[in-house]
Protein backbone atom coordinates (compact mmCIF):
# COMPACT_ATOMS: atom_id res chain seq x y z
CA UNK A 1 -12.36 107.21 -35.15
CA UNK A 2 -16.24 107.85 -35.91
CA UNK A 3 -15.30 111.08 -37.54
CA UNK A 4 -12.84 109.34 -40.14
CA UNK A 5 -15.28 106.65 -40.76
CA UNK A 6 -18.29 109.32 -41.09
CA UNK A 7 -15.90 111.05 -43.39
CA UNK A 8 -15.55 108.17 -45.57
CA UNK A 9 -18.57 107.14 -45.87
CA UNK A 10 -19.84 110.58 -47.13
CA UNK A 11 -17.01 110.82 -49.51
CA UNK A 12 -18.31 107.35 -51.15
CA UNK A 13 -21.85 108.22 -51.18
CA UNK A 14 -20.47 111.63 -52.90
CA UNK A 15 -18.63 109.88 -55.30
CA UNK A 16 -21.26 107.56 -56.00
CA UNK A 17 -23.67 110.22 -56.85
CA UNK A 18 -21.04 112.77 -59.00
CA UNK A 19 -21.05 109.44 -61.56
CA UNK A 20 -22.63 111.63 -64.15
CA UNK A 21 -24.51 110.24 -67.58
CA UNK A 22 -22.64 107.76 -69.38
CA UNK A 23 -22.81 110.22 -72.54
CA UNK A 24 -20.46 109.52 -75.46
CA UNK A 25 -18.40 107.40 -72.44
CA UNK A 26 -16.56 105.96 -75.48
CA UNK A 27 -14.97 109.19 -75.99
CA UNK A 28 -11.18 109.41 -74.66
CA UNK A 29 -11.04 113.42 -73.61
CA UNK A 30 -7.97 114.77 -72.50
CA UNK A 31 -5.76 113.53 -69.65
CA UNK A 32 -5.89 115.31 -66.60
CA UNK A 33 -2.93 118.21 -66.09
CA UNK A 34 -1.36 117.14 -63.10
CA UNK A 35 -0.31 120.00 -60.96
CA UNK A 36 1.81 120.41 -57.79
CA UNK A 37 0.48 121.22 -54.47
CA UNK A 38 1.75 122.56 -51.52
CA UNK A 39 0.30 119.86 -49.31
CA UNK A 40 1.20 116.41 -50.82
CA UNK A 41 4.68 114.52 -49.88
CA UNK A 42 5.36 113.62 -46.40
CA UNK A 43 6.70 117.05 -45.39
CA UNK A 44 4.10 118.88 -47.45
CA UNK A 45 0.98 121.40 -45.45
CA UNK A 46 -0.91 124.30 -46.19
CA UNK A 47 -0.41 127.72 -47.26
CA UNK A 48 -2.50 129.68 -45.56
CA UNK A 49 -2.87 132.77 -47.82
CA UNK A 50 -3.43 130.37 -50.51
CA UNK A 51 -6.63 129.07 -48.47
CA UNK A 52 -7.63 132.48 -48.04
CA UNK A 53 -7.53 133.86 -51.16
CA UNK A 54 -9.18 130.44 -52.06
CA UNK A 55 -12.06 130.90 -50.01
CA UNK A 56 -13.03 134.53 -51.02
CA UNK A 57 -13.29 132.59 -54.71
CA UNK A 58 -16.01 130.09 -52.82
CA UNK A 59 -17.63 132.89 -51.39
CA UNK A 60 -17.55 135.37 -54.12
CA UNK A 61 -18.80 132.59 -56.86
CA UNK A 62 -19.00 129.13 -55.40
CA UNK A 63 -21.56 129.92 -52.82
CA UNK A 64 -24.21 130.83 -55.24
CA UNK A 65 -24.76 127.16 -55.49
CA UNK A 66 -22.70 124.97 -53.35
CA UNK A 67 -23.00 124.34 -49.66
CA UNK A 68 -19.97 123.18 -47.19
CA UNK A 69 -21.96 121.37 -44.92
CA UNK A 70 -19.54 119.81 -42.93
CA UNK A 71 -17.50 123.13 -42.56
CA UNK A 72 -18.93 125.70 -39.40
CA UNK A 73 -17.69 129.50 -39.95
CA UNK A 74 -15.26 129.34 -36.71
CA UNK A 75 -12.79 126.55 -38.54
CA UNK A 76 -12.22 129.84 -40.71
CA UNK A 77 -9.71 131.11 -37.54
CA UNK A 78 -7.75 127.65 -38.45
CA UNK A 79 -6.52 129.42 -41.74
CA UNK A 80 -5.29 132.72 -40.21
CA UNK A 81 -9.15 134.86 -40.23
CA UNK A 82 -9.39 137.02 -36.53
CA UNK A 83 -12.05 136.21 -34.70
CA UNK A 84 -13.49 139.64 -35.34
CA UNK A 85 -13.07 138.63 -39.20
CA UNK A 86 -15.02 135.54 -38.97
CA UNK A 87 -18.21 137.19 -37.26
CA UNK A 88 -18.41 139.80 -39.58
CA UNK A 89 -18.19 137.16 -42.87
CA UNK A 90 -20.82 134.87 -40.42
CA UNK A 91 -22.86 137.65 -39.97
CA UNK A 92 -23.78 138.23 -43.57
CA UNK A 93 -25.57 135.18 -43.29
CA UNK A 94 -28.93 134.13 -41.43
CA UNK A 95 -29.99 130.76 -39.88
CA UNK A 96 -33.30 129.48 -38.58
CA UNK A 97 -33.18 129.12 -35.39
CA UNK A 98 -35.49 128.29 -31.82
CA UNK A 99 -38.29 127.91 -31.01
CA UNK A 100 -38.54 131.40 -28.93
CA UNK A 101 -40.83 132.01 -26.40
CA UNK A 102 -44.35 132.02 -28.27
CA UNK A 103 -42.81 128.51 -29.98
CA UNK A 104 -42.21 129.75 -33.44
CA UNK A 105 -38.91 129.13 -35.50
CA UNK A 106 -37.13 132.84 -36.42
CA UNK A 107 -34.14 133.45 -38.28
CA UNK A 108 -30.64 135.41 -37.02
CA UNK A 109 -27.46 136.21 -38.24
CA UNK A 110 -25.24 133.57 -38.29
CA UNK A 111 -22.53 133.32 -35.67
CA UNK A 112 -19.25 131.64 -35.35
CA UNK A 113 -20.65 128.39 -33.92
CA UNK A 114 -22.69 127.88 -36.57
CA UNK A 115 -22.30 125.53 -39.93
CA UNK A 116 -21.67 127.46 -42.92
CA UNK A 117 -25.24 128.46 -44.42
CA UNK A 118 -25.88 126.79 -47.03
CA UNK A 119 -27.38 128.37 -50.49
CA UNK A 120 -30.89 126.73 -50.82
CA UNK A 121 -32.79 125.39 -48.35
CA UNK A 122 -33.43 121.75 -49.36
CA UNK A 123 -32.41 119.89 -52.64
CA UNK A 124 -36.26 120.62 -54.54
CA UNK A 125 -35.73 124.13 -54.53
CA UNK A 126 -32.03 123.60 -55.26
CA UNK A 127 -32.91 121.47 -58.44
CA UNK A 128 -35.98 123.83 -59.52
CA UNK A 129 -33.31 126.87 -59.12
CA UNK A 130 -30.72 124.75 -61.62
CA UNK A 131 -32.56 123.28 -63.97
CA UNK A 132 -33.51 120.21 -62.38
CA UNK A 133 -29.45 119.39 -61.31
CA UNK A 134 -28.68 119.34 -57.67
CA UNK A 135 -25.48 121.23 -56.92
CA UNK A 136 -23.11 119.19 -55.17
CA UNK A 137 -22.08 119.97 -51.35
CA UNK A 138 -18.11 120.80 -51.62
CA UNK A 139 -16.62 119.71 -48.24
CA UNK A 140 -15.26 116.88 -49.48
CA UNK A 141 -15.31 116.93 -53.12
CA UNK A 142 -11.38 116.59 -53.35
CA UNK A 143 -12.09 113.54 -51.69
CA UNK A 144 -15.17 111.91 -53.50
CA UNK A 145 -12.85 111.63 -56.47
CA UNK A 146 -10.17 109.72 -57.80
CA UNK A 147 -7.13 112.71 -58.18
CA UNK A 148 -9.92 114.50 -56.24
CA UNK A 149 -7.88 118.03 -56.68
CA UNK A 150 -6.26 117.70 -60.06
CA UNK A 151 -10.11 116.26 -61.40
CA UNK A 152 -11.37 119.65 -59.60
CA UNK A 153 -8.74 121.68 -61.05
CA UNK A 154 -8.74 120.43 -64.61
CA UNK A 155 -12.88 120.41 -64.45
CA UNK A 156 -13.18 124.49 -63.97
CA UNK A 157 -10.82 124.51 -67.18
CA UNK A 158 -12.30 122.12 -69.23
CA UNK A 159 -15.31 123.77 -70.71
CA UNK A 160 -15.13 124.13 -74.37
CA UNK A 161 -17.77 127.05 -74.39
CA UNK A 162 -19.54 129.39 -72.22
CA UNK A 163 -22.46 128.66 -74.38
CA UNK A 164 -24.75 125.66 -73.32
CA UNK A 165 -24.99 123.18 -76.47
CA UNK A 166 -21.62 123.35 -77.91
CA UNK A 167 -19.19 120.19 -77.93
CA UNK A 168 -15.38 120.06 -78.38
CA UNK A 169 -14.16 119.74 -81.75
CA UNK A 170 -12.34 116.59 -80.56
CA UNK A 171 -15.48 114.95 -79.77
CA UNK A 172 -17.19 115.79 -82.76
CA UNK A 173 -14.35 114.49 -84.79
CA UNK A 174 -14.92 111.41 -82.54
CA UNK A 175 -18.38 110.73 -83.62
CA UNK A 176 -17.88 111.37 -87.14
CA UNK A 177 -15.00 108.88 -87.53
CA UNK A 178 -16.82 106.27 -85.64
CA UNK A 179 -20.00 107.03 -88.15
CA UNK A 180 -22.18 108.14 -85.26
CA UNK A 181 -24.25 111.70 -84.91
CA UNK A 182 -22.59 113.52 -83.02
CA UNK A 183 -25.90 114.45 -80.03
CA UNK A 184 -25.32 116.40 -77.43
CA UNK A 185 -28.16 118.03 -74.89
CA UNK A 186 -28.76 121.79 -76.14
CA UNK A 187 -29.06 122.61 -71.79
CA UNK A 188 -25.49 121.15 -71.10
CA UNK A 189 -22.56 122.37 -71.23
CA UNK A 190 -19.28 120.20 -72.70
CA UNK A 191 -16.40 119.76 -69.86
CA UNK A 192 -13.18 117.78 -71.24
CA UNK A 193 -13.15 115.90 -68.06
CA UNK A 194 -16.84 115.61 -66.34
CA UNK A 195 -17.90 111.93 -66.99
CA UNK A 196 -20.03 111.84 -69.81
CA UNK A 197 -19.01 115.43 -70.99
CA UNK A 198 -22.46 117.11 -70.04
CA UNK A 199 -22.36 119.16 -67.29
CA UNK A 200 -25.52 121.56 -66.18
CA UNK A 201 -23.02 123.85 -64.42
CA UNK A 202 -21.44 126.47 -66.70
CA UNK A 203 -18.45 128.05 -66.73
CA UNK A 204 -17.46 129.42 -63.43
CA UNK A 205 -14.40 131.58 -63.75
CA UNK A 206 -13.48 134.26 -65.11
CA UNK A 207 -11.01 137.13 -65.44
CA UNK A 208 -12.21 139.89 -62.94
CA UNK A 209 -14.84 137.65 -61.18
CA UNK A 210 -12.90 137.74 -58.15
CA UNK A 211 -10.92 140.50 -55.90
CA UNK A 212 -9.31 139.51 -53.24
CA UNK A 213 -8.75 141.55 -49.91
CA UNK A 214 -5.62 143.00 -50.94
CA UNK A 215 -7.66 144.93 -54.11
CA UNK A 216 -5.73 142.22 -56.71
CA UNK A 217 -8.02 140.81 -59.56
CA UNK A 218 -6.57 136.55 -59.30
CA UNK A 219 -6.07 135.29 -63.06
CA UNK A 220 -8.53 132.17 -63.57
CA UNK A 221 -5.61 129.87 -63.15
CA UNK A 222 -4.72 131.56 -59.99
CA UNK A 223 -8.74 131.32 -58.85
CA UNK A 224 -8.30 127.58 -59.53
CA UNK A 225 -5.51 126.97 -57.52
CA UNK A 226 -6.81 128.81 -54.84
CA UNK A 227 -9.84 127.57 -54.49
CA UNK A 228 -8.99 124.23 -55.25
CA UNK A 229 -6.72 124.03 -52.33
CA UNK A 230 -9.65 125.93 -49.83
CA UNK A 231 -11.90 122.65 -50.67
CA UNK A 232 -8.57 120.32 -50.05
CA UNK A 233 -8.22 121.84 -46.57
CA UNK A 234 -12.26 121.39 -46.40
CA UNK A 235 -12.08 117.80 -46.96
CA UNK A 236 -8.70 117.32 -44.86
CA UNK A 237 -8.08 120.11 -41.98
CA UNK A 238 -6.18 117.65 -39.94
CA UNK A 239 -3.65 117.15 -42.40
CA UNK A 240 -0.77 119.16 -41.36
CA UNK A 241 -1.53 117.82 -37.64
CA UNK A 242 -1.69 114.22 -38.91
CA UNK A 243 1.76 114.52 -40.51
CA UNK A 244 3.32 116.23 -37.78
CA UNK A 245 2.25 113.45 -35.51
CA UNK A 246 3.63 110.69 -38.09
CA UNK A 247 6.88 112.24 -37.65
CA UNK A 248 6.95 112.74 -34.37
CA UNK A 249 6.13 108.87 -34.50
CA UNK A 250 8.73 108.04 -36.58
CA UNK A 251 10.99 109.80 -34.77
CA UNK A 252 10.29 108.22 -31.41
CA UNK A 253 10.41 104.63 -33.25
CA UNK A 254 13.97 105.50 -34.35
CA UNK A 255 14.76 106.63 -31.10
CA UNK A 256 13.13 103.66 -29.20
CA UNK A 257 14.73 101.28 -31.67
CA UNK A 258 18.07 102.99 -31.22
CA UNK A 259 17.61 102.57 -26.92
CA UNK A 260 16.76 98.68 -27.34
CA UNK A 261 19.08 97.79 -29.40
CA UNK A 262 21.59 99.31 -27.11
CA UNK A 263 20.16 97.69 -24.44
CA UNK A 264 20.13 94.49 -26.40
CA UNK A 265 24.26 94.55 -26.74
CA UNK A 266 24.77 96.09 -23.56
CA UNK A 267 22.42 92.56 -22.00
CA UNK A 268 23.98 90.09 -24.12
CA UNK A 269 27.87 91.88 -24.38
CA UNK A 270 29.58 88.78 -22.53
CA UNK A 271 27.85 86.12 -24.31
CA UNK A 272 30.30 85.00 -27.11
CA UNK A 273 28.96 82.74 -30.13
């Protein structure tokens, strides 16, 4: 129960803090593309080689600048990863650890029991590194959102450049019919669907970025998806053992229900009204 509330409460602080400028908030950008996942509906779950491939996209690009803080490298053997697999992708990573004997801090590979290392090692060097934005952590960014994965989705699609500077031509037709100039921070870069339109990221994916283990170059659509559903299963691991126990729930209620109310005319089958 304290790791649902914990959960919560993270995912509101998170949300709270993604509220970005309100930039040109009169603007009315594009809907978001609604998209079907695997997961949603009351028999939906996971596809595990989707969460793969959807990880090697965080690790081959996301991890640059995002931590999963609430994710440790062993939860990786939930998704179909070996044991052997998940030390080897651990151990391309170091932690601080101890003190050792002489009582000084040193740094190891990182091991299956440990949290997945995150990128910088505190928010000022973080900011400094990104031009004064703090990358968010991911673990429960699908969460921190309203249409958490569709927002995530639709946001690695919605830049209208790869250069910094350079707004939509929606929102420049915008300004000029409402007789304002049309403004817009030369460092940012214009996303269709980040609040406020400036974002300091840039565009993340593209074609060839990414190879997955199987030697296949993903299309950026297919990255999306992927990784989009990773992060779900970041913010939600216990899904497909949450629904499973529903139904298992449901089914003993109808079962239960089924006994009484046999019982119930079995008790009362001489009583006539």
């Amino acid at each position: 129960m304290m790791t649902i509330v914990k959960r919560t409460l993270v995912a509101a602080g998170l949300a709270t803090a993604l509220v970005g400028p309100a930039l040109a908030s009169e603007g009315t950008g594009p809907a978001l593309h609604k998209q079907s996942w695997g997961w949603t509906g009351i028999f939906g779950g996971y596809n595990h080689k989707d969460l793969r491939h959807g990880f090697e996209v965080y690790r081959q690009v996301c991890v640059t600048c995002h931590p999963l803080k609430h994710l440790y490298y062993r939860d990786l053997m939930k998704i179909g990863y070996s044991e052997d697999e998940v030390k080897e992708i651990a151990g391309n990573y170091e932690v601080q650890d101890g003190p050792n004997d002489d009582g000084e801090m040193f740094t190891r590979p990182a091991t299956p029991a440990d949290r997945f290392v995150a990128p910088f090692a505190n928010d000022k060097i973080a900011a400094m590194v990104n031009g004064g934005a703090v990358p968010p952590d991911l673990s429960l960014m699908t969460k921190a959102r309203k249409q958490g994965p569709d927002y995530v989705y639709n946001l690695l699609h919605g830049f209208a450049s790869d250069a910094p500077g350079e707004p939509a031509a929606w929102w420049l037709k915008e300004r000029e019919h409402a007789g304002e100039e049309p403004v817009f921070p030369e460092t940012k870069y214009f996303n269709d669907y980040f609040p406020g339109y400036a974002i300091s990221m840039p565009p993340q994916l593209h074609e060839g970025i990414v190879t997955y283990p199987d030697g296949k170059s993903p299309s950026v659509d297919q990255m999306a998806h992927d990784v989009v559903s990773f992060l779900n299963w970041a913010a939600e691991p216990e899904l497909e053992s949450r629904k499973t126990m529903g139904l298992l729930t449901l089914l003993y209620l109808g079962i239960l229900t089924t006994f009484l109310y046999g019982l119930k005319k079995y008790i009362w089958r001489d009583i006539h009204h």
